[in-house]
C-alpha atoms as a PDB file:
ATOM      1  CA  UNK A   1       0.000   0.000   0.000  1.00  0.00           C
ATOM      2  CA  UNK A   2       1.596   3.461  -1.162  1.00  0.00           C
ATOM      3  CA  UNK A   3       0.566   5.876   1.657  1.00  0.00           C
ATOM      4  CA  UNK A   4       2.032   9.177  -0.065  1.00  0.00           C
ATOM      5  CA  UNK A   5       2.075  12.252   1.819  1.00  0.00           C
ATOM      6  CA  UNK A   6       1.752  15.266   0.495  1.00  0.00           C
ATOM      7  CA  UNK A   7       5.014  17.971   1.709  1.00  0.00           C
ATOM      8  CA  UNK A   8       4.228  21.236  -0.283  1.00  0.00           C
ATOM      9  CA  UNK A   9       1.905  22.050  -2.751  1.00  0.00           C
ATOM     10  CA  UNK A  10       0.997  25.173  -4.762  1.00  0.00           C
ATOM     11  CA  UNK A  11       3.996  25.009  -6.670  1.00  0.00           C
ATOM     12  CA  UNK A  12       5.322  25.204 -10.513  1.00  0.00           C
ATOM     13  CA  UNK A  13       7.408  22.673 -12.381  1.00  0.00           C
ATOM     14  CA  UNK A  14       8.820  21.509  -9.184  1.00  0.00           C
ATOM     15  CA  UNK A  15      12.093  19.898 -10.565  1.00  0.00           C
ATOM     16  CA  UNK A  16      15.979  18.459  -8.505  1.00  0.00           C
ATOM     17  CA  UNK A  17      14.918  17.523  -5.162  1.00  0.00           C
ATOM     18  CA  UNK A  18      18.176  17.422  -2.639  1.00  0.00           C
ATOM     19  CA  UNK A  19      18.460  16.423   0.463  1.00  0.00           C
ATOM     20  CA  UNK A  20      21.161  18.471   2.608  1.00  0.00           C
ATOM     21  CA  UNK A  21      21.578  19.324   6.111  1.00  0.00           C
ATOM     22  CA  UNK A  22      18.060  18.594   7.273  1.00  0.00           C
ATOM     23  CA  UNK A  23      15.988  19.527   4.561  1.00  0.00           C
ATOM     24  CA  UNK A  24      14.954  18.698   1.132  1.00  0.00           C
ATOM     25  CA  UNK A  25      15.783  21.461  -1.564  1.00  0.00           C
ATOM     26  CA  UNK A  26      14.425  21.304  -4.999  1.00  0.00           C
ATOM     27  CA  UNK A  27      13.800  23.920  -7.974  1.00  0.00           C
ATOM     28  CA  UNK A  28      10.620  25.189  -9.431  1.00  0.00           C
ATOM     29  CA  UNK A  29      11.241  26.015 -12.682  1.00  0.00           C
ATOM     30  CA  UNK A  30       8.327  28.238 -12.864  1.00  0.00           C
ATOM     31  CA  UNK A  31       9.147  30.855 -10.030  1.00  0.00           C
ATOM     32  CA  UNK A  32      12.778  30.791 -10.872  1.00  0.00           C
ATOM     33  CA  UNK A  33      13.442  29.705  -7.390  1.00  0.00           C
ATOM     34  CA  UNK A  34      15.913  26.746  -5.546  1.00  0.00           C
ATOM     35  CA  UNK A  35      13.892  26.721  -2.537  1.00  0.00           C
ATOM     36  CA  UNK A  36      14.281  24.626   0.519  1.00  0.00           C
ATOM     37  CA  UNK A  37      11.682  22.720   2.782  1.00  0.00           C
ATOM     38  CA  UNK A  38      11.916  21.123   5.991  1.00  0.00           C
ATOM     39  CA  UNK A  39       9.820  17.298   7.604  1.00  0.00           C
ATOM     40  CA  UNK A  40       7.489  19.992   8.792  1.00  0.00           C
ATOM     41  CA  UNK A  41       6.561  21.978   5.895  1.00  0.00           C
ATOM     42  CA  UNK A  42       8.088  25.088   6.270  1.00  0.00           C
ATOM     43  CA  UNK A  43      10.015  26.300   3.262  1.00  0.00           C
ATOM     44  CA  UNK A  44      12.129  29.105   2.409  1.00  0.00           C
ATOM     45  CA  UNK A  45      13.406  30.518  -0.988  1.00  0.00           C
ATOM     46  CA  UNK A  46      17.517  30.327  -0.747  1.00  0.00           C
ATOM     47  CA  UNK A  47      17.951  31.650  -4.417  1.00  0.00           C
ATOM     48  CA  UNK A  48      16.469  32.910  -7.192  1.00  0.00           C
ATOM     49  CA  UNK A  49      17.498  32.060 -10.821  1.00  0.00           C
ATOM     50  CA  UNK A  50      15.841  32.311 -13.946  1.00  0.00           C
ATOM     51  CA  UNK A  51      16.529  29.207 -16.076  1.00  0.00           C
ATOM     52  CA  UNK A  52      14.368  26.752 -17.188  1.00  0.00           C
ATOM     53  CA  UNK A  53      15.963  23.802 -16.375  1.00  0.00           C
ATOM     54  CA  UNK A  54      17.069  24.651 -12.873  1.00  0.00           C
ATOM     55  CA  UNK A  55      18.757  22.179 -11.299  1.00  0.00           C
ATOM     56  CA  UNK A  56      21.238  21.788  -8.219  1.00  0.00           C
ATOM     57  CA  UNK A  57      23.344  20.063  -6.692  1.00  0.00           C
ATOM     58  CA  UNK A  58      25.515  19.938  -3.247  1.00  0.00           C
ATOM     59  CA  UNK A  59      29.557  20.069  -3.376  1.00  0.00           C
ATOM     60  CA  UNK A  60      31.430  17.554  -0.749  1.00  0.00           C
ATOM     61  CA  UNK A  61      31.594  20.915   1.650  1.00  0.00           C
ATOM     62  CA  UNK A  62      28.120  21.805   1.339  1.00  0.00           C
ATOM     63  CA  UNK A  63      28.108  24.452  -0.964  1.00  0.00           C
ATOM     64  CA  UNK A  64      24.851  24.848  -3.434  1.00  0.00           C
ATOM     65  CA  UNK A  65      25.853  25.128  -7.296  1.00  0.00           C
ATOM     66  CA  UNK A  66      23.356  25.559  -9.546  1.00  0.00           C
ATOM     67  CA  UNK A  67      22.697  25.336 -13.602  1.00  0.00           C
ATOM     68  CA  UNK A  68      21.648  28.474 -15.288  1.00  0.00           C
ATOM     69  CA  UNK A  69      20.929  27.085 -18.323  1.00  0.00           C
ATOM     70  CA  UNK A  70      20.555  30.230 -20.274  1.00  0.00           C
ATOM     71  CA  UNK A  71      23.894  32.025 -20.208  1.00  0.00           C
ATOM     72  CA  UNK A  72      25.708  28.299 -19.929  1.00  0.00           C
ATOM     73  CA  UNK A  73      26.591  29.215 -16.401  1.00  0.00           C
ATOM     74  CA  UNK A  74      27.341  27.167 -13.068  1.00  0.00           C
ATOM     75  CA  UNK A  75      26.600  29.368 -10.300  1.00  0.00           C
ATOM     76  CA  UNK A  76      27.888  29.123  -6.657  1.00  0.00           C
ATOM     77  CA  UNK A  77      26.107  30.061  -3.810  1.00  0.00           C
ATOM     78  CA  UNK A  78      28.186  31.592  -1.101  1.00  0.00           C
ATOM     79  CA  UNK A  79      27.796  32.047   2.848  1.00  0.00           C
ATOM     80  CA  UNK A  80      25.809  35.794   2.340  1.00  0.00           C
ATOM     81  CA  UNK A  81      23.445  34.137  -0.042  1.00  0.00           C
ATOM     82  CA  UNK A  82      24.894  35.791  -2.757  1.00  0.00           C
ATOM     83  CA  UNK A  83      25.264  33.876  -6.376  1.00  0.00           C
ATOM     84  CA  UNK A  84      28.938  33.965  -8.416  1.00  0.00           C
ATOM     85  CA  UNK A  85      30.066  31.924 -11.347  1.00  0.00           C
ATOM     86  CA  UNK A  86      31.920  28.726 -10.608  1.00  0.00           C
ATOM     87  CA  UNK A  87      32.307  27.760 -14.265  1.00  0.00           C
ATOM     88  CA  UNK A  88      31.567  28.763 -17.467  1.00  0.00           C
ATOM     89  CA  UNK A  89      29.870  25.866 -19.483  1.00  0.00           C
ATOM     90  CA  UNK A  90      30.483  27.736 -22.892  1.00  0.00           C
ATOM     91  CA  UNK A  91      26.914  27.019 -24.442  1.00  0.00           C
ATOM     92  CA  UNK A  92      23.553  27.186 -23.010  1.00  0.00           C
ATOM     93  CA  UNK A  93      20.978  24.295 -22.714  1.00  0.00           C
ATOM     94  CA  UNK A  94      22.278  22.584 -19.658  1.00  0.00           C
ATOM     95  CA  UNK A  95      19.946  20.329 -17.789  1.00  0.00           C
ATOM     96  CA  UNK A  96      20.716  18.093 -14.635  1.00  0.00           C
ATOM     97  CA  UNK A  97      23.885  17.852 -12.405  1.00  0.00           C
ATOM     98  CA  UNK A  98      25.034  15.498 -10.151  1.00  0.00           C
ATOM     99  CA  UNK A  99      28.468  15.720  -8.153  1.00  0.00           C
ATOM    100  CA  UNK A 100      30.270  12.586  -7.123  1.00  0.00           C
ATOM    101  CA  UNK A 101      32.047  12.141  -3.090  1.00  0.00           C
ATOM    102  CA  UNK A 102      35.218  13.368  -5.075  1.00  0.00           C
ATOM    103  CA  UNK A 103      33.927  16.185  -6.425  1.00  0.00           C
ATOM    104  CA  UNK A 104      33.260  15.467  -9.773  1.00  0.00           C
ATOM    105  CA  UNK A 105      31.121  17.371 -11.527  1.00  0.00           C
ATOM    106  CA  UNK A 106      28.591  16.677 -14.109  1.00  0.00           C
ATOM    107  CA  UNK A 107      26.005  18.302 -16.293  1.00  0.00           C
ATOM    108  CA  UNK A 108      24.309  16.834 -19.213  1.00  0.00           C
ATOM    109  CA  UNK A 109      23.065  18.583 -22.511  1.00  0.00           C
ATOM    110  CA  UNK A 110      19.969  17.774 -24.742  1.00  0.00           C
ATOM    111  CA  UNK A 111      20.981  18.220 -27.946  1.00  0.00           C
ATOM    112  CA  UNK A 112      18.248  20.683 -29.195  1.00  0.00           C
ATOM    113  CA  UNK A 113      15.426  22.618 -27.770  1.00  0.00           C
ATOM    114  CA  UNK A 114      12.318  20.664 -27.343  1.00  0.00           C
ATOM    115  CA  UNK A 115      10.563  23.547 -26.128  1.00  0.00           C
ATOM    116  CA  UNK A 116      10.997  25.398 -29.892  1.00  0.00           C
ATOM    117  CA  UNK A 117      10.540  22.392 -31.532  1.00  0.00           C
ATOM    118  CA  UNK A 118      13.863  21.767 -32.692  1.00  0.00           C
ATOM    119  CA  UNK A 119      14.808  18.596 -34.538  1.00  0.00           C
ATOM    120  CA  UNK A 120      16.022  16.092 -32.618  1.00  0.00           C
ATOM    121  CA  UNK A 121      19.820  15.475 -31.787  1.00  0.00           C
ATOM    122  CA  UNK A 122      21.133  13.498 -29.207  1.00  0.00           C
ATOM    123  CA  UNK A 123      22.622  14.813 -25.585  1.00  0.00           C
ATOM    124  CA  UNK A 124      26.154  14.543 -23.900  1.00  0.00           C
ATOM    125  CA  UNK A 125      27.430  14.996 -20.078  1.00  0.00           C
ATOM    126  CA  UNK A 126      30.241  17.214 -19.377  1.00  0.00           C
ATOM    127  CA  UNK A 127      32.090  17.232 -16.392  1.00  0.00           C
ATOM    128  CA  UNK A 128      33.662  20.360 -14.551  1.00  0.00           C
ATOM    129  CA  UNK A 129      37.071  19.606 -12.958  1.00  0.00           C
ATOM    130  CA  UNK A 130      38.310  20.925 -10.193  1.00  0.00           C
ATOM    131  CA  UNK A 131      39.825  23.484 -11.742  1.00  0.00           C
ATOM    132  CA  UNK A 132      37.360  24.978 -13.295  1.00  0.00           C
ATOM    133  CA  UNK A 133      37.791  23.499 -17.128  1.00  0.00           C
ATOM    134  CA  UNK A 134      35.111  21.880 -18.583  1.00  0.00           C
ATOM    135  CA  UNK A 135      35.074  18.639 -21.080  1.00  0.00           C
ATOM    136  CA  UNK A 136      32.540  16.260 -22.929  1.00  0.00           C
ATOM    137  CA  UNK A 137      33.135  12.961 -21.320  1.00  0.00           C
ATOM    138  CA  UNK A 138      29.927  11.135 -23.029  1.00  0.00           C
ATOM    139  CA  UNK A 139      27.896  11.549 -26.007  1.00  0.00           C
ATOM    140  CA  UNK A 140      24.755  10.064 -28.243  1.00  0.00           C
ATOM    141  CA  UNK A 141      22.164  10.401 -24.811  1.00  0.00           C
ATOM    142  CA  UNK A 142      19.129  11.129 -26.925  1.00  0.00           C
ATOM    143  CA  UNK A 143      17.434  13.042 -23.472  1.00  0.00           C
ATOM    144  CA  UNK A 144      19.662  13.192 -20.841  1.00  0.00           C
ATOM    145  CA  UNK A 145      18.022  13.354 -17.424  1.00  0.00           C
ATOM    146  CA  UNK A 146      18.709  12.498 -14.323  1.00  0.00           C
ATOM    147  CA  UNK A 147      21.663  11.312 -12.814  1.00  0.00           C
ATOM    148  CA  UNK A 148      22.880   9.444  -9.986  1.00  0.00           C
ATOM    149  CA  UNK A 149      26.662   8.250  -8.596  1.00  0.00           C
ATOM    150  CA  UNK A 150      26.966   5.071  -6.489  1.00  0.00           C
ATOM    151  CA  UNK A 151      28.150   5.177  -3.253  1.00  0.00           C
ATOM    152  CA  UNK A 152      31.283   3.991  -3.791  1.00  0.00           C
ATOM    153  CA  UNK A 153      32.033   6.904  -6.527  1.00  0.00           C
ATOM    154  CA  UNK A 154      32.412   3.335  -9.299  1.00  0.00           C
ATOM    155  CA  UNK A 155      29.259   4.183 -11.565  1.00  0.00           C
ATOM    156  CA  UNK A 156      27.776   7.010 -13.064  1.00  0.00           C
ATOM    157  CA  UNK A 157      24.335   6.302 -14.129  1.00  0.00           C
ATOM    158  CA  UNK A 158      21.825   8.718 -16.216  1.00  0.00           C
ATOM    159  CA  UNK A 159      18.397   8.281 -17.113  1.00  0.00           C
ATOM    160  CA  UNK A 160      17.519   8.372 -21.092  1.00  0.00           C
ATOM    161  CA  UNK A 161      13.688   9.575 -21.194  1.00  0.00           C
ATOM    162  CA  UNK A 162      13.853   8.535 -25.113  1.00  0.00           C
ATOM    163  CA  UNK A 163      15.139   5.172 -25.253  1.00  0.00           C
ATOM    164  CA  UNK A 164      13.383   4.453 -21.967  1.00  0.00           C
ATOM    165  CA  UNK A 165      16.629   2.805 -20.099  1.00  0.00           C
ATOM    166  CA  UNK A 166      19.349   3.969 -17.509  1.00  0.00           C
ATOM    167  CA  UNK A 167      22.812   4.270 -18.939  1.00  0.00           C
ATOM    168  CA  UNK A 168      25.721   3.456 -16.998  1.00  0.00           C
ATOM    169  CA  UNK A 169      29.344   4.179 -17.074  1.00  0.00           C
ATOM    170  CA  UNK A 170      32.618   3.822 -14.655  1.00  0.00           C
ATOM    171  CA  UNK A 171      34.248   6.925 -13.486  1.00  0.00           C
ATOM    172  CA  UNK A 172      37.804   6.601 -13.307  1.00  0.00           C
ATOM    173  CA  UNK A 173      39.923   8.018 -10.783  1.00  0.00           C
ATOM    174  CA  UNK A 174      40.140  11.313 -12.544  1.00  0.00           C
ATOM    175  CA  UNK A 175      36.624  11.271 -13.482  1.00  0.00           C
ATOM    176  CA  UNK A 176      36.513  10.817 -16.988  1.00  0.00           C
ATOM    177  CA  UNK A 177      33.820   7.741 -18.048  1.00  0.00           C
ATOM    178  CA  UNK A 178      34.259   4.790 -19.963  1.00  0.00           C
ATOM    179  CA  UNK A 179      32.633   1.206 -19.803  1.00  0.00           C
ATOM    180  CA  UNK A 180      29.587   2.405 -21.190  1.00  0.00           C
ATOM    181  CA  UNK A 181      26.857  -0.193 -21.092  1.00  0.00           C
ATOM    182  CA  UNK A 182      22.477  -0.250 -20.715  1.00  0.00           C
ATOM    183  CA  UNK A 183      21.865  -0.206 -16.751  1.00  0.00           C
ATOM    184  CA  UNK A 184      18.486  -0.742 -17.203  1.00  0.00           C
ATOM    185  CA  UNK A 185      15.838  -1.599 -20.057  1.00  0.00           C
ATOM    186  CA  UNK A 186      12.901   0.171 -18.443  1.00  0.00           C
ATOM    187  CA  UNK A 187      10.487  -1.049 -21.281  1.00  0.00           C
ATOM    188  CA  UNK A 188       7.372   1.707 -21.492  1.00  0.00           C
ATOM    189  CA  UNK A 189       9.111   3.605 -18.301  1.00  0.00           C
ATOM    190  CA  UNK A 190      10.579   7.521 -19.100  1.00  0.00           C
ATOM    191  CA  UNK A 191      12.909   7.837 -16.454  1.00  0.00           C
ATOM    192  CA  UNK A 192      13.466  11.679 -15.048  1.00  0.00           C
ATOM    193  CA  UNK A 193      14.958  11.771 -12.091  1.00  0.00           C
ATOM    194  CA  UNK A 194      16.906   9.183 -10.770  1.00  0.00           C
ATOM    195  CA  UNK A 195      17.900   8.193  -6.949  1.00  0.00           C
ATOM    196  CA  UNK A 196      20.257   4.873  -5.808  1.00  0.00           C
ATOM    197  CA  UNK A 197      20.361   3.218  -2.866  1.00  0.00           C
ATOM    198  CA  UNK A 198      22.190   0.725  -0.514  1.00  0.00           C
ATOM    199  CA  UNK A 199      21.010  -2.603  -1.871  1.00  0.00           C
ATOM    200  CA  UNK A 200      22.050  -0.756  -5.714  1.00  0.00           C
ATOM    201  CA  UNK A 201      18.949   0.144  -7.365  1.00  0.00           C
ATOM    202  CA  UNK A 202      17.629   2.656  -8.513  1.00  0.00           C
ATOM    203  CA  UNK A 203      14.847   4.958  -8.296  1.00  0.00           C
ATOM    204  CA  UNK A 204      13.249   6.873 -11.556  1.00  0.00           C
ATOM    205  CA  UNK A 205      10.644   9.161 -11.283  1.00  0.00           C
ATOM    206  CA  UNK A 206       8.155   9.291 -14.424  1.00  0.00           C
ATOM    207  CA  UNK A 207       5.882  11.669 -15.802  1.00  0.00           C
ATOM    208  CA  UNK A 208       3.821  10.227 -18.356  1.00  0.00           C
ATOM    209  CA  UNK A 209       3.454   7.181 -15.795  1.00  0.00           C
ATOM    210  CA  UNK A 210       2.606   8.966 -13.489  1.00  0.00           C
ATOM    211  CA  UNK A 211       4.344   6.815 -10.776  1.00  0.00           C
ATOM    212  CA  UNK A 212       7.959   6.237  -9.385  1.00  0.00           C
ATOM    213  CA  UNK A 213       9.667   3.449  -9.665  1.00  0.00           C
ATOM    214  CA  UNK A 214      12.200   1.245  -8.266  1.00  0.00           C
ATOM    215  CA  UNK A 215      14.059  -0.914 -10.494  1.00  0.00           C
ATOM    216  CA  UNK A 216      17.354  -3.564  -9.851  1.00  0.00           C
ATOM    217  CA  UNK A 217      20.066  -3.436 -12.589  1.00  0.00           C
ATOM    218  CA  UNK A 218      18.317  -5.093 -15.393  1.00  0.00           C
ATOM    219  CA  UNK A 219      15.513  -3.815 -15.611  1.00  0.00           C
ATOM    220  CA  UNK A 220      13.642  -5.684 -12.718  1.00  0.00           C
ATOM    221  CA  UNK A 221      10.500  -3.453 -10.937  1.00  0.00           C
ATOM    222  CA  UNK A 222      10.449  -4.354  -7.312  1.00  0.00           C
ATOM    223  CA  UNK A 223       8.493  -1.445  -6.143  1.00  0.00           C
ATOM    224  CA  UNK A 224       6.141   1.258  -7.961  1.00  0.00           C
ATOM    225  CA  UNK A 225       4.633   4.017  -6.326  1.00  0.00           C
ATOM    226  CA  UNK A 226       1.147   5.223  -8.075  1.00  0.00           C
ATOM    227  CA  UNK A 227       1.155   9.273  -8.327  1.00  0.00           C
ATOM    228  CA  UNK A 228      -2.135  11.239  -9.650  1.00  0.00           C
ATOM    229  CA  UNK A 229       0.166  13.438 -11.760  1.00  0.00           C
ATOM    230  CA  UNK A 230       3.203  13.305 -13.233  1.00  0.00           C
ATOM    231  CA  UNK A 231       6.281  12.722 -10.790  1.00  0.00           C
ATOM    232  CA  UNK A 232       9.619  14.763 -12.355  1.00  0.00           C
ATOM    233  CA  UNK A 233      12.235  14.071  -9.974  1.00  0.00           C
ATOM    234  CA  UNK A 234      12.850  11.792  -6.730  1.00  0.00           C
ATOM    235  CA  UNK A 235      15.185  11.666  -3.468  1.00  0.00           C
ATOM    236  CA  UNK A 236      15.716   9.351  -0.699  1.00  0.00           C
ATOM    237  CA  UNK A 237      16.383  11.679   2.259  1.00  0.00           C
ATOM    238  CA  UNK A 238      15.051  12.114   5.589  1.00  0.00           C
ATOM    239  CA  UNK A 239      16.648  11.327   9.128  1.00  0.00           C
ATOM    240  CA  UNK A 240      17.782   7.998   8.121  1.00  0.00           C
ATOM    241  CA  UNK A 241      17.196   8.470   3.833  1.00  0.00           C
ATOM    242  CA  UNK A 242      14.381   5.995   4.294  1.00  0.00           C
ATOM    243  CA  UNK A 243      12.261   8.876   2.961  1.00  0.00           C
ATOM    244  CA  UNK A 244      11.363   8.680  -0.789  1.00  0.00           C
ATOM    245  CA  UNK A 245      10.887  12.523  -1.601  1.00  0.00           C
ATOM    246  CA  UNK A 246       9.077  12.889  -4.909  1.00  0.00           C
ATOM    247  CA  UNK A 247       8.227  15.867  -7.198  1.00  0.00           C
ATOM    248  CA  UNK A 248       5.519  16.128  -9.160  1.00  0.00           C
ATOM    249  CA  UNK A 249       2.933  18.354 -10.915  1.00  0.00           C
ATOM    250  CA  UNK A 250       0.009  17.914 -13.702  1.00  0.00           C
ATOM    251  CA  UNK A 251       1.582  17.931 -17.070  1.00  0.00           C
ATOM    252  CA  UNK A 252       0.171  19.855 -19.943  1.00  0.00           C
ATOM    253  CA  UNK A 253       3.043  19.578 -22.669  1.00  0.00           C
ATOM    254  CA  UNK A 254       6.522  20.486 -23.883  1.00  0.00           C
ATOM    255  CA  UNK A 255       5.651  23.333 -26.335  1.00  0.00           C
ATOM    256  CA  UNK A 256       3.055  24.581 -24.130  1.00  0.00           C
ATOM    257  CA  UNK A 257       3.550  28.098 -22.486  1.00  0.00           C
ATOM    258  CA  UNK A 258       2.713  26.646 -19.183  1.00  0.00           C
ATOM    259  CA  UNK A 259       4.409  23.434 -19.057  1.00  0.00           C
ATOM    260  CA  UNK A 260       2.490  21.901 -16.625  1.00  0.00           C
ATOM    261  CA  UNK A 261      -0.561  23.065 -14.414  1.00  0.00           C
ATOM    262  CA  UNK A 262      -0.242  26.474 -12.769  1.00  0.00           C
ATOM    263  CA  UNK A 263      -0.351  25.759  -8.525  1.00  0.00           C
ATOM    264  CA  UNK A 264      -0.310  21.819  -9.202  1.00  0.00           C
ATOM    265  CA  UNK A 265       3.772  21.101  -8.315  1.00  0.00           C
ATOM    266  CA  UNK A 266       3.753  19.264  -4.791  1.00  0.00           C
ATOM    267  CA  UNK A 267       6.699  17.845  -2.778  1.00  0.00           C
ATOM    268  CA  UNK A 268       5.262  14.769  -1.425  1.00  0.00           C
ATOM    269  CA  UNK A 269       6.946  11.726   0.674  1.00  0.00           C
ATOM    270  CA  UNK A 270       6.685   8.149   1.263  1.00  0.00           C
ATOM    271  CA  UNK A 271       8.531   5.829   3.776  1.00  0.00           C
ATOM    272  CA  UNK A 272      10.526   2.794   1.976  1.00  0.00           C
ATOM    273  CA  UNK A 273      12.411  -0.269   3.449  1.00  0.00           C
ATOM    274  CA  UNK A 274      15.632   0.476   1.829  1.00  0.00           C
ATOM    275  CA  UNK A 275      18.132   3.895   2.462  1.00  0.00           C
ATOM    276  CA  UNK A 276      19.218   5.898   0.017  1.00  0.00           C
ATOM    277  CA  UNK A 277      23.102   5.832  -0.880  1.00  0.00           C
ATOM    278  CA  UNK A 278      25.492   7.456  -3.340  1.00  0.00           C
ATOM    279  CA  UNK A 279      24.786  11.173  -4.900  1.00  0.00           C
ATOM    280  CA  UNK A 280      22.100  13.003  -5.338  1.00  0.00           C
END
């Protein structure tokens, strides 16, 4: 029985959930805003960035980075709140980001604008070094999503929404990826989000499904959680990240001006067996 519990509601394209330091932070896409909620409900706005996508991530000390997709920037956020550059990513279209225990950092790329009805090309991921410089260390993605890095900083795996499977690849010791191989043949599933956890599968969240699911390498369900819209992005966080965070709002359509239902993104929650591990 799913007993889903509903966080926050009243929200946009609620996108990137993150669990850090207590509470869940996640982008809405429609406000512009990373915003952060706690068990409770209470939720503040911790930065405001207009960029559709939006999406964060944590660095090993805790600092928030976030993808402005627009100007191809990676933005820092520092202790006043304030918002600098930490890279340039030379190009705009950016979408997710995920940062590995070593602080590898990567961002994928659809290959064209969905939204302007662009002919399709496929997607890479980049990743940002630590010094700043920024490379193409996989291609031919055709709609990079989510991403997610196994505990022990071995596997880098990313959700393809078009060819319905989870890709996986080993990260080598300076981070660059090789070993590419299908993670998972989801069959109908259109994996956004993705989440891992200790017993090594994975979580995708879906949006035409309107569920999340939890699949073992392979392709294997062995949980699905029924939603009553369309659920983006997920996160296994909470005291003991036995918390399955999900976000999710009514979907209207890629090309429409309102990409999904205005007021209908909700943060809800639901308690699973099995913590969460790895990065996000």
């Amino acid at each position: 029985m799913n007993e889903v519990r509903t966080v926050l509601t009243g929200r946009g394209l609620v996108e990137s959930p993150r669990w850090h330091d207590g509470r869940l932070y996640f982008s809405d896409w429609s406000a512009g805003e990373v915003v952060a909620v706690d068990l409770a409900g209470r939720s503040e706005v911790v930065a405001y960035v207009k960029s559709l996508p939006l999406c964060t991530a944590f660095l090993p000390d805790g600092t928030l980075v976030i993808v402005s997709s627009p100007d191809g920037r990676l933005l820092r956020r520092e202790p006043d709140g304030s918002l600098v550059t930490h890279a340039d990513l030379g190009q705009p279209g950016w979408n997710d980001i995920v940062v590995d225990g070593r602080g590898h950092i990567y961002v994928n790329r659809v290959g064209f604008n969905p939204t302007a009805g662009e002919e399709f090309q496929p997607g890479f991921v980049f990743m940002v070094a630590g010094d700043g410089s920024v490379g193409q260390v996989a291609d031919d993605i055709a709609f990079p999503n989510g991403m997610a890095v196994t505990a022990d900083n071995s596997t880098l795996i990313v959700a393809d929404s078009y060819r319905h499977n989870l890709v996986a690849f080993d990260i080598g010791a300076d981070g660059t990826l090789s070993n590419r191989r299908i993670w998972a043949d989801l069959g109908d599933g259109v994996p956004d989000g993705i989440c891992a956890d200790e017993q090594n599968a994975v979580w995708y969240a879906d949006v035409p499904n309107q569920r999340c699911v939890r699949v073992a390498r392979g392709g294997r369900i062995l949980r699905t959680v029924g939603l009553d819209r369309g659920g983006f992005a997920c996160m296994l966080g909470g005291p003991r990240r036995t918390t399955l965070f999900v976000v999710a709002a009514t979907w209207q359509g890629i090309t429409e001006s309102e990409m999904v239902a205005p007021g209908s993104g909700q943060v809800l929650a639901v308690d699973v067996d099995v913590p969460g591990a790895g990065w996000p």
